[in-house]
C-alpha atoms as a PDB file:
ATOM      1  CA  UNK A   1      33.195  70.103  64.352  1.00  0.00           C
ATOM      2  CA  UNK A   2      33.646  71.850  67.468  1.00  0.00           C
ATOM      3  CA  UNK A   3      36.171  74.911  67.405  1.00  0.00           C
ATOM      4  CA  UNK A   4      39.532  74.721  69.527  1.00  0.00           C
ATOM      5  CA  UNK A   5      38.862  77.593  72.554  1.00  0.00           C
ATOM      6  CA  UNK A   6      41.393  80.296  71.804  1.00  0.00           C
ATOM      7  CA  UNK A   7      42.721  82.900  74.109  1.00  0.00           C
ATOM      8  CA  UNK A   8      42.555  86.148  74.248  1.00  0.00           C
ATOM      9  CA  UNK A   9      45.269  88.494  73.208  1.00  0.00           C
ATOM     10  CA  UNK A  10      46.007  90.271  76.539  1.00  0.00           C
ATOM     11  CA  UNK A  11      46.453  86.737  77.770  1.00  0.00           C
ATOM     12  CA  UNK A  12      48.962  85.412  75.287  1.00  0.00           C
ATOM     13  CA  UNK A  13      51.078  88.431  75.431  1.00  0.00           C
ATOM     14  CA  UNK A  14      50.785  88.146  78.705  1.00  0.00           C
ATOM     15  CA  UNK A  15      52.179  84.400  79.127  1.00  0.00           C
ATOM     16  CA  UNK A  16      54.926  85.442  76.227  1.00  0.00           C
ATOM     17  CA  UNK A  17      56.094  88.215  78.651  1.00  0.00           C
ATOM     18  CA  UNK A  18      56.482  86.290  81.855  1.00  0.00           C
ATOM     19  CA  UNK A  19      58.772  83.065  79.772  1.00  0.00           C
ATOM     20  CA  UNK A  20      60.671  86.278  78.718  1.00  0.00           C
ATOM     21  CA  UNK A  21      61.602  87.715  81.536  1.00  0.00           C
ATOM     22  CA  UNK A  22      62.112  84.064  83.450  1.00  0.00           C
ATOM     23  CA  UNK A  23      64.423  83.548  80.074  1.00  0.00           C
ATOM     24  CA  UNK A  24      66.580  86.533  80.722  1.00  0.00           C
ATOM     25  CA  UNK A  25      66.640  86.004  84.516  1.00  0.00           C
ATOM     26  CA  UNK A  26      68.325  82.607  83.884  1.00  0.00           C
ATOM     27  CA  UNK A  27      71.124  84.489  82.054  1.00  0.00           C
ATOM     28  CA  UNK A  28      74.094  85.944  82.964  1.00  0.00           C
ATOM     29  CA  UNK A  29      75.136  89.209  81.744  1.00  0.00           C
ATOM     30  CA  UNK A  30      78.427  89.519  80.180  1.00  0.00           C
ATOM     31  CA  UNK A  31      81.703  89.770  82.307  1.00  0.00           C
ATOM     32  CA  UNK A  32      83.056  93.493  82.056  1.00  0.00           C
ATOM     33  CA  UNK A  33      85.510  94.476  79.893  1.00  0.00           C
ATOM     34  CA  UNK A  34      87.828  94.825  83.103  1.00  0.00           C
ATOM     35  CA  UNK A  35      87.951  91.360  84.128  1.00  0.00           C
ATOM     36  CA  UNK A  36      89.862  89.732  80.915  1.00  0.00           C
ATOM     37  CA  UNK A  37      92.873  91.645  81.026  1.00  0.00           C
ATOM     38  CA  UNK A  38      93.332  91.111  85.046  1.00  0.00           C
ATOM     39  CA  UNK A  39      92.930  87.658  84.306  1.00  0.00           C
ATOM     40  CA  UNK A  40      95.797  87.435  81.506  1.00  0.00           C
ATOM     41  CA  UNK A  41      97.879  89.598  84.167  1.00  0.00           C
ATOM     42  CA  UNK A  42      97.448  86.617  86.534  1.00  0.00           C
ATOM     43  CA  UNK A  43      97.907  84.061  83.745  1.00  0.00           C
ATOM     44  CA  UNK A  44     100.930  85.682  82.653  1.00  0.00           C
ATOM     45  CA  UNK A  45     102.502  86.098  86.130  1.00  0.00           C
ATOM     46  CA  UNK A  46     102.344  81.465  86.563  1.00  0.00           C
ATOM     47  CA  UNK A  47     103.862  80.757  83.008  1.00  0.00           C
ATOM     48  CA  UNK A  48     107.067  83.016  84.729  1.00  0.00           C
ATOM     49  CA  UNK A  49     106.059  80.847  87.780  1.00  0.00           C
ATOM     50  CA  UNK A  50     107.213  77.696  85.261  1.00  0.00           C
ATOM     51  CA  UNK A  51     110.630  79.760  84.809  1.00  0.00           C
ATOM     52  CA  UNK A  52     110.877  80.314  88.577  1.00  0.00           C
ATOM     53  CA  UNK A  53     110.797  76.759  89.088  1.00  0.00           C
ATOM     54  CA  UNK A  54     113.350  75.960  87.040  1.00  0.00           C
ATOM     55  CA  UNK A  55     115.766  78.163  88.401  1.00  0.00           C
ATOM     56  CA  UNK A  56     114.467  76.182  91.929  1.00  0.00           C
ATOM     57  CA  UNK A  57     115.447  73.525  90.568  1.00  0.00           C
ATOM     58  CA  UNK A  58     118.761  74.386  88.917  1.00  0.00           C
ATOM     59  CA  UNK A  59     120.074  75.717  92.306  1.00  0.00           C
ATOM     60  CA  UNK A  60     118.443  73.514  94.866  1.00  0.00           C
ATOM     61  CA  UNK A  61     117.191  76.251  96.170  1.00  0.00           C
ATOM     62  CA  UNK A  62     113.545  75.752  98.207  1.00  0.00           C
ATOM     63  CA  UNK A  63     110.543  76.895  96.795  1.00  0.00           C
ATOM     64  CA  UNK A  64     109.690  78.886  99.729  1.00  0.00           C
ATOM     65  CA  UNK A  65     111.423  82.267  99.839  1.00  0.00           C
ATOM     66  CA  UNK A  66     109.838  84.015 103.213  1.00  0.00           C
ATOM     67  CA  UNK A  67     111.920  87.058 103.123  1.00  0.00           C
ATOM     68  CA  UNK A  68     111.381  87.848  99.165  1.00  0.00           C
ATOM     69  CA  UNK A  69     107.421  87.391 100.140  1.00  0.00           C
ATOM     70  CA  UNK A  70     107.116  89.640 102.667  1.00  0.00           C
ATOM     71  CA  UNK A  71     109.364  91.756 100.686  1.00  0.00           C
ATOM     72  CA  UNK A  72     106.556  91.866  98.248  1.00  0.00           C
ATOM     73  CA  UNK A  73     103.480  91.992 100.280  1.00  0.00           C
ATOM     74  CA  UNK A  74     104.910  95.004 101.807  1.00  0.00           C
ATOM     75  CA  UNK A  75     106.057  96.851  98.299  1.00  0.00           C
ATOM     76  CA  UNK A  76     102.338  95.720  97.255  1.00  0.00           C
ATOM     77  CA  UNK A  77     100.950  97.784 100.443  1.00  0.00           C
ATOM     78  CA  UNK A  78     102.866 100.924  99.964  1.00  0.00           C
ATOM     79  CA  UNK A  79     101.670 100.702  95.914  1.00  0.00           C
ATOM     80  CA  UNK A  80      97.783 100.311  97.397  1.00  0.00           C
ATOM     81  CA  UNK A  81      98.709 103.484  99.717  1.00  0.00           C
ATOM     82  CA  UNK A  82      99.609 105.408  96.833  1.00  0.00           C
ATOM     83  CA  UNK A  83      96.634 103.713  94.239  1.00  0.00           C
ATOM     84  CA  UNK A  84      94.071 104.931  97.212  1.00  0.00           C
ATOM     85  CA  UNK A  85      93.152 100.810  97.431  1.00  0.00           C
ATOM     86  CA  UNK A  86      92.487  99.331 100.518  1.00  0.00           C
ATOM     87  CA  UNK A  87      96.252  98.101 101.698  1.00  0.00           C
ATOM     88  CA  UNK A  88      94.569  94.883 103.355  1.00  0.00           C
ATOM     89  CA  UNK A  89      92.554  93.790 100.094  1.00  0.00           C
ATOM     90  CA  UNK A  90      95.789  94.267  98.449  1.00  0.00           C
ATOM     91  CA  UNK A  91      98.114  92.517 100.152  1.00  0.00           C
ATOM     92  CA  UNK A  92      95.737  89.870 100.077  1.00  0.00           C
ATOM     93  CA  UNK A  93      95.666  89.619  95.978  1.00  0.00           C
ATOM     94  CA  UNK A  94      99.050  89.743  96.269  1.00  0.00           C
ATOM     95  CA  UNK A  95      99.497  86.807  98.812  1.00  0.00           C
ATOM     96  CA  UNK A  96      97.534  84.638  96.567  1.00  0.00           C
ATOM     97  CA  UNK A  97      99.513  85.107  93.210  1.00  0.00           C
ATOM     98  CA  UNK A  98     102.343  84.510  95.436  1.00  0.00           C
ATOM     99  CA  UNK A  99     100.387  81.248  97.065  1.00  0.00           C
ATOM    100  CA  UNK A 100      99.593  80.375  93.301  1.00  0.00           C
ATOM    101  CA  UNK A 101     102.847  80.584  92.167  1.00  0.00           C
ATOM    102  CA  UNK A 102     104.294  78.193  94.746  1.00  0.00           C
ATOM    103  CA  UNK A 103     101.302  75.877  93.652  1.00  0.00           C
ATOM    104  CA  UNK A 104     102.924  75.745  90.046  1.00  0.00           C
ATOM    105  CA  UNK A 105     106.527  75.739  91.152  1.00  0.00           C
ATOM    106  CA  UNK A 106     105.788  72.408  93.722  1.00  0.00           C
ATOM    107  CA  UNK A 107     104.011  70.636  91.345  1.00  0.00           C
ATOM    108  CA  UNK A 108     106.307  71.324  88.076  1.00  0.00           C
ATOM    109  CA  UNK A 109     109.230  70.182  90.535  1.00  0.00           C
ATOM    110  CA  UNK A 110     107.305  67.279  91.722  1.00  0.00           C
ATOM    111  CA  UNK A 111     106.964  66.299  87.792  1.00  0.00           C
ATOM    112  CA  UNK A 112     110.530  66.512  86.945  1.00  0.00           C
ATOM    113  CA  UNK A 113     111.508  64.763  89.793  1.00  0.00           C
ATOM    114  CA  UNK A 114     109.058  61.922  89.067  1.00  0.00           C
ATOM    115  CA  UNK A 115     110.832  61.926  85.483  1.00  0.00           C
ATOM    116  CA  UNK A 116     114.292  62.724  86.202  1.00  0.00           C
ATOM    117  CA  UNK A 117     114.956  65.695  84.430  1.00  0.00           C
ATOM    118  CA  UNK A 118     113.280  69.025  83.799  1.00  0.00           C
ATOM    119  CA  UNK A 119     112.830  70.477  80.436  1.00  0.00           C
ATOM    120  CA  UNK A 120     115.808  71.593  78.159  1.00  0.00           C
ATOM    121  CA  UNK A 121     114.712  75.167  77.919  1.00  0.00           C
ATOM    122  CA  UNK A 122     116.820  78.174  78.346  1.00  0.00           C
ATOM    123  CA  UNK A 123     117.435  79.170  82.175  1.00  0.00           C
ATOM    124  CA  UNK A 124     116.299  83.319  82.629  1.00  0.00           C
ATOM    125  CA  UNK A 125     118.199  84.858  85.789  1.00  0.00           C
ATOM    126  CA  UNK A 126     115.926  84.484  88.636  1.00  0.00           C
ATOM    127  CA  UNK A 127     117.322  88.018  90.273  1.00  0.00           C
ATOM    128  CA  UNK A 128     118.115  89.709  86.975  1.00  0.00           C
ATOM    129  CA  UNK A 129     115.595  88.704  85.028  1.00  0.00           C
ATOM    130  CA  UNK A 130     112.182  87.249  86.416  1.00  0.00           C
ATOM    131  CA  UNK A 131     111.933  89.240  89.529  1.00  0.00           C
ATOM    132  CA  UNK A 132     112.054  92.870  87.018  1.00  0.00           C
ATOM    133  CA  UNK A 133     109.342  91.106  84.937  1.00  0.00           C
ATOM    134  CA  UNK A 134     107.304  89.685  88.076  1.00  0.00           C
ATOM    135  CA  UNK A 135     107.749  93.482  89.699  1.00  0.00           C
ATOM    136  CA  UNK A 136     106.185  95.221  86.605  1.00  0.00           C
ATOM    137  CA  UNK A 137     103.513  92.435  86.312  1.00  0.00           C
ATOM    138  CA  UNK A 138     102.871  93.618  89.785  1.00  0.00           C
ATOM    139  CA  UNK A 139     102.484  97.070  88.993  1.00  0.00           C
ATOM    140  CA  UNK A 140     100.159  96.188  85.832  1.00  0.00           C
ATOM    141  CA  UNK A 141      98.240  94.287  87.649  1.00  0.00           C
ATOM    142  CA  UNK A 142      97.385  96.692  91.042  1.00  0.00           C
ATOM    143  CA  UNK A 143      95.876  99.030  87.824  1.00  0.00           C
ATOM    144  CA  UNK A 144      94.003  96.056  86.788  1.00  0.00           C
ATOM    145  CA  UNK A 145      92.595  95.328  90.091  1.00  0.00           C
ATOM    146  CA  UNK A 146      91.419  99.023  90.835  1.00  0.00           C
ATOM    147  CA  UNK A 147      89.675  98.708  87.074  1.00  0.00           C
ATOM    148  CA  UNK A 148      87.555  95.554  88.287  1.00  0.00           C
ATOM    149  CA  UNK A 149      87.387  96.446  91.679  1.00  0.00           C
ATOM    150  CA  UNK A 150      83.996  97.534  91.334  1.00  0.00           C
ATOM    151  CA  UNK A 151      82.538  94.275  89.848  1.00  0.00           C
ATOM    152  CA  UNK A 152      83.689  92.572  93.160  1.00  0.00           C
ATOM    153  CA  UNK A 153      80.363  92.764  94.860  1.00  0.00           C
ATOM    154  CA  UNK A 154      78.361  91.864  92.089  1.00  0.00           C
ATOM    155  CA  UNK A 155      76.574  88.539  92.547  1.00  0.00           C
ATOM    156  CA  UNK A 156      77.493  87.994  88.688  1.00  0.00           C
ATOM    157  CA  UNK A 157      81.089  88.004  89.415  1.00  0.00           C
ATOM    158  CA  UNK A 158      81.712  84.070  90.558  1.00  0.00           C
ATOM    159  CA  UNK A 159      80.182  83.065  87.355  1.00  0.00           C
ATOM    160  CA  UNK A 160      82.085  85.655  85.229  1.00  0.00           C
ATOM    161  CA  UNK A 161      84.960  84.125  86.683  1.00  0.00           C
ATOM    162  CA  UNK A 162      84.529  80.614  86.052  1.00  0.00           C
ATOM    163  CA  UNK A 163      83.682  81.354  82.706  1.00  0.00           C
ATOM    164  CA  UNK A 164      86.603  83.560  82.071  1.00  0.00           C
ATOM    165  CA  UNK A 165      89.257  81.551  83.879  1.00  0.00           C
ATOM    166  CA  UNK A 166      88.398  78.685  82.219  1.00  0.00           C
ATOM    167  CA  UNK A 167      89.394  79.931  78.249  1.00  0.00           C
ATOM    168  CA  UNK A 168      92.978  80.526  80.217  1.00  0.00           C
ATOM    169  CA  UNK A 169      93.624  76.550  81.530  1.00  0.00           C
ATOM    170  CA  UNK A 170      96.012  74.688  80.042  1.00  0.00           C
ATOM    171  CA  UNK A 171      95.992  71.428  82.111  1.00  0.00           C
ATOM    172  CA  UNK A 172      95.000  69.984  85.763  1.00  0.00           C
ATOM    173  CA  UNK A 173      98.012  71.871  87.652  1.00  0.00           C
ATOM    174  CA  UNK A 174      97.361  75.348  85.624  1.00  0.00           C
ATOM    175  CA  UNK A 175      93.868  75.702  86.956  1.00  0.00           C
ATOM    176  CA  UNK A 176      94.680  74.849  90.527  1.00  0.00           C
ATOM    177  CA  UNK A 177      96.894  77.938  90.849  1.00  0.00           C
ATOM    178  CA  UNK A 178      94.118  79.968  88.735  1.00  0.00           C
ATOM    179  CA  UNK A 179      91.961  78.723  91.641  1.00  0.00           C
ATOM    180  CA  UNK A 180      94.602  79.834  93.532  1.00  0.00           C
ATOM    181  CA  UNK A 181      95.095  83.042  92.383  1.00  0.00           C
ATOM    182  CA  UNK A 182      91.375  84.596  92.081  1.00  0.00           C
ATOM    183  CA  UNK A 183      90.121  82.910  95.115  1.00  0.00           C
ATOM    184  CA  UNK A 184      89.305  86.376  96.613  1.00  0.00           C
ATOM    185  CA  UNK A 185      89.034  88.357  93.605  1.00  0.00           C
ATOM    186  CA  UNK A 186      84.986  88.402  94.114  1.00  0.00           C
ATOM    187  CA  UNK A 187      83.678  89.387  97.107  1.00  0.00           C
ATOM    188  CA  UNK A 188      79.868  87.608  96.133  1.00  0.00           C
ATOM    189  CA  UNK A 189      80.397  84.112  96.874  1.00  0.00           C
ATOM    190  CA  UNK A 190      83.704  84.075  97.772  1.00  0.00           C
ATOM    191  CA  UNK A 191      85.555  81.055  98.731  1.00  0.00           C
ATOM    192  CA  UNK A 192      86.098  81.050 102.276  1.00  0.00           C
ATOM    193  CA  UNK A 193      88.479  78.278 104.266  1.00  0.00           C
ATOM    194  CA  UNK A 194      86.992  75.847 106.143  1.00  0.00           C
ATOM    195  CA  UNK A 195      87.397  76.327 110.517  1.00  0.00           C
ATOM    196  CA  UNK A 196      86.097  72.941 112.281  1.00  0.00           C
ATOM    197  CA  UNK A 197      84.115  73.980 115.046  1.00  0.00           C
END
């Protein structure tokens, strides 16, 4: 009975190496410890977006508040000035949690409206209340962002995202607004708008 041809060592170990490495290459590393906490920072800062839209919708008031923004965006710049960040980069995290935050408040709005009534929960002060909470999530969060602002370049970082944001999403509208609010959080593969030409 002829013998089955066998291969020499060099060559198996060989092979063995190569589906290794293409293993590992299809892998991606693990998201750094700095990204998690930024991310509950961000999470944190729409559930008070829920709150904020109750009060909206209490008073009447519009969602849209274009002096508190800019009030914001600027307090956010002098912060970066004083963190040594880059006061573009952050008034652009900033603008987002802001644009996020809208995204909740519109659509929980849109929902009561739809049913008539908003939930039965206890009202927080919008000036006494939320906007101390939102200004120290703020501040929390500017430390985050110079933790991970490394990572931002690394072509890893869209995936650690998705990965990440998705443990945080509670239903369709929730994730939106996450969208939302880490759309320029990585630099690799960032979402851009679209321009027609």
């Amino acid at each position: 009975m002829p013998r089955s041809p066998r291969l020499p060592h060099w060559l198996v170990y060989a092979l063995l190496g190569l589906l290794a490495g293409s293993a590992q290459a299809g892998t991606t590393p693990p998201a750094p410890d700095a990204l998690q906490p930024l991310l509950a920072t961000m999470n944190e800062r729409l559930s008070i977006s829920e709150l904020v839209a109750l009060t909206k919708w209490d008073s009447g008031k519009p969602v849209q508040d274009n002096a508190r923004e800019a009030q914001v965006i600027a307090n956010a710049r002098k912060q970066a000035t004083q963190r040594q960040l880059d006061p573009d980069d952050v008034a652009d995290l900033i603008a987002a949690q802001i644009e996020a935050s809208k995204l909740v408040q519109y659509g929980r709005i849109a929902q009561w409206q739809a049913a008539h009534k908003a939930p039965d929960t206890p009202r927080p002060d919008l000036v006494n209340d939320i906007r101390p909470k939102l200004d120290t999530l703020q501040n929390q969060l500017l430390t985050q962002y110079a933790a991970f602002l490394p990572y931002r370049n690394d072509p890893n970082c869209p995936q650690w995202l998705a990965t990440e944001r998705s443990a945080l999403i509670k239903d369709y509208l929730h994730g939106q607004a996450m969208i939302r609010a880490t759309g320029e959080l990585c630099i690799a593969g960032a979402i851009t708008s679209y321009e027609p030409g």
